[in-house]
Protein backbone atom coordinates (compact mmCIF):
# COMPACT_ATOMS: atom_id res chain seq x y z
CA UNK A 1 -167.86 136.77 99.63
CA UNK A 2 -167.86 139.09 102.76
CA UNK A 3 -167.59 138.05 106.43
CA UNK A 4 -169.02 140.35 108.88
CA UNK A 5 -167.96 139.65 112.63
CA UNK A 6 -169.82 142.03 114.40
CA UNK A 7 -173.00 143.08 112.97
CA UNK A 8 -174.68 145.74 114.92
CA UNK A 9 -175.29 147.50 111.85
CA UNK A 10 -177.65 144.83 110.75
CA UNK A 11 -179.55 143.97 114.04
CA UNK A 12 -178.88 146.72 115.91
CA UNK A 13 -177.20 143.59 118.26
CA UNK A 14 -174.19 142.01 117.69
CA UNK A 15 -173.63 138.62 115.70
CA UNK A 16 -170.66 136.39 115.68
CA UNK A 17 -170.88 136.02 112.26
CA UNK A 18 -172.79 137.75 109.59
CA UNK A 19 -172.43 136.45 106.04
CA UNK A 20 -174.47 139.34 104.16
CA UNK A 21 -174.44 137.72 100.59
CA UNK A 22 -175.55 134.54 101.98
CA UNK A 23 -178.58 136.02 104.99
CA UNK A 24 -176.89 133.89 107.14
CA UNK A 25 -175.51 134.19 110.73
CA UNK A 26 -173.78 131.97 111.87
CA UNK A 27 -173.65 131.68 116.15
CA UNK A 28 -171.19 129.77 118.70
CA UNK A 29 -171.82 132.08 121.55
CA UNK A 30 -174.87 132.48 123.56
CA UNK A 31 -176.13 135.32 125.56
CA UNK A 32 -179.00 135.84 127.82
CA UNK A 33 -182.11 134.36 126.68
CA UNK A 34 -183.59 137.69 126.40
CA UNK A 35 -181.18 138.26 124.08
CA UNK A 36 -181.59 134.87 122.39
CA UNK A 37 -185.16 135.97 122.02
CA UNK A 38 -184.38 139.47 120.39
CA UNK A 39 -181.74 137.66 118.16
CA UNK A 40 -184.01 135.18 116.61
CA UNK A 41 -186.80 137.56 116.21
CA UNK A 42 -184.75 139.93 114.10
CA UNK A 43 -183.48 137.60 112.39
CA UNK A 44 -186.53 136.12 111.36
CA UNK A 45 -187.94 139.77 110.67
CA UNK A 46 -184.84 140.29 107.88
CA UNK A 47 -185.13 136.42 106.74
CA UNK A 48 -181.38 135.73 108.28
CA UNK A 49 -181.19 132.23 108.81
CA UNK A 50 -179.46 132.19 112.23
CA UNK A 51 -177.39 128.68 113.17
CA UNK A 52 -176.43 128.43 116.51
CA UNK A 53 -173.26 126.28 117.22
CA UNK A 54 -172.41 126.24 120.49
CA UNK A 55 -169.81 124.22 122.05
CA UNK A 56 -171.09 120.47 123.30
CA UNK A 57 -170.38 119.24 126.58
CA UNK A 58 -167.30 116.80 126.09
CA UNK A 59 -166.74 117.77 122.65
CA UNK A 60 -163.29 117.78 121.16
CA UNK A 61 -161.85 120.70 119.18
CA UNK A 62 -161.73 118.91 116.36
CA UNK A 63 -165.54 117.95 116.48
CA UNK A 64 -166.34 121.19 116.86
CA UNK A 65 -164.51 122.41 113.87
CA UNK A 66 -166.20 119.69 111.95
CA UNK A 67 -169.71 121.13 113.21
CA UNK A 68 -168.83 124.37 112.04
CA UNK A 69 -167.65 123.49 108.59
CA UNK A 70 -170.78 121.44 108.02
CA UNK A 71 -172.98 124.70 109.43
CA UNK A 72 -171.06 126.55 106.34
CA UNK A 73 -171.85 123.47 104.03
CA UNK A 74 -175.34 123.59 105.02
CA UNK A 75 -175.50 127.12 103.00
CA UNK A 76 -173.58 126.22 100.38
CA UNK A 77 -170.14 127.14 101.44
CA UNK A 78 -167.55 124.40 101.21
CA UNK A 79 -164.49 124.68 103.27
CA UNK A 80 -161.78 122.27 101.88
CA UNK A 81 -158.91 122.76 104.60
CA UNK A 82 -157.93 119.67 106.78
CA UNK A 83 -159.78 120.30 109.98
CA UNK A 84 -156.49 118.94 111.97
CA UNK A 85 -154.29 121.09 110.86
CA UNK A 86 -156.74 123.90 111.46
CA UNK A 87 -157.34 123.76 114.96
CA UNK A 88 -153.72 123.21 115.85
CA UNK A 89 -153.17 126.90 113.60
CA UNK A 90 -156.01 127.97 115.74
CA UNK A 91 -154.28 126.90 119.22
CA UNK A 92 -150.75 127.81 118.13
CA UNK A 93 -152.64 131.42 117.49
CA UNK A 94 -154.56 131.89 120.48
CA UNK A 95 -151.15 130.70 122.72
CA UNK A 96 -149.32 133.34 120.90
CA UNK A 97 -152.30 135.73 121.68
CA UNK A 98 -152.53 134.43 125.14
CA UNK A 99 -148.83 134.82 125.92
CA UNK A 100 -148.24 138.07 124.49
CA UNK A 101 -151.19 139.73 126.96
């Protein structure tokens, strides 16, 4: 199965996430709601089901990552990895990241 991050070839816009086998695009950022608009009307044109995901008020990391695992279940793709131990491999990456700059 083939992830596609950025998916201007698609839209013509970019997606967070564009899961080609699957017409799904998966979204935890937002932009303007112009481009909101554009986004969902494309989508809708190509019959991508777009999920938007993003980030609640208060929400812990951990939460989150539990949203976005069931937003991969709802299409059918399971992901079996403890949730935990994935967002500390996602911190300990982004400190790195964030440290190196």
């Amino acid at each position: 199965m083939g992830f596609i991050r950025i998916s201007d070839r698609v839209l013509g816009i970019p997606l967070d996430t564009y899961i080609p086998s699957e017409q799904v695009a998966i979204e935890v950022n937002s932009g303007s709601e112009d481009m909101e608009i554009l986004k969902e009307h494309f989508c809708q044109q190509r019959g991508i089901k777009r999920i938007k995901l993003p980030m609640k008020t208060n929400e812990t990391e951990i939460a989150y990552a539990q949203r976005i695992k069931a937003a991969f279940q709802s299409v059918h793709i399971f992901i079996t990895s403890d949730t935990e131990e994935d967002v500390g491999t996602i911190r300990n990456v982004f400190e790195n990241w964030r440290n190196s700059q």
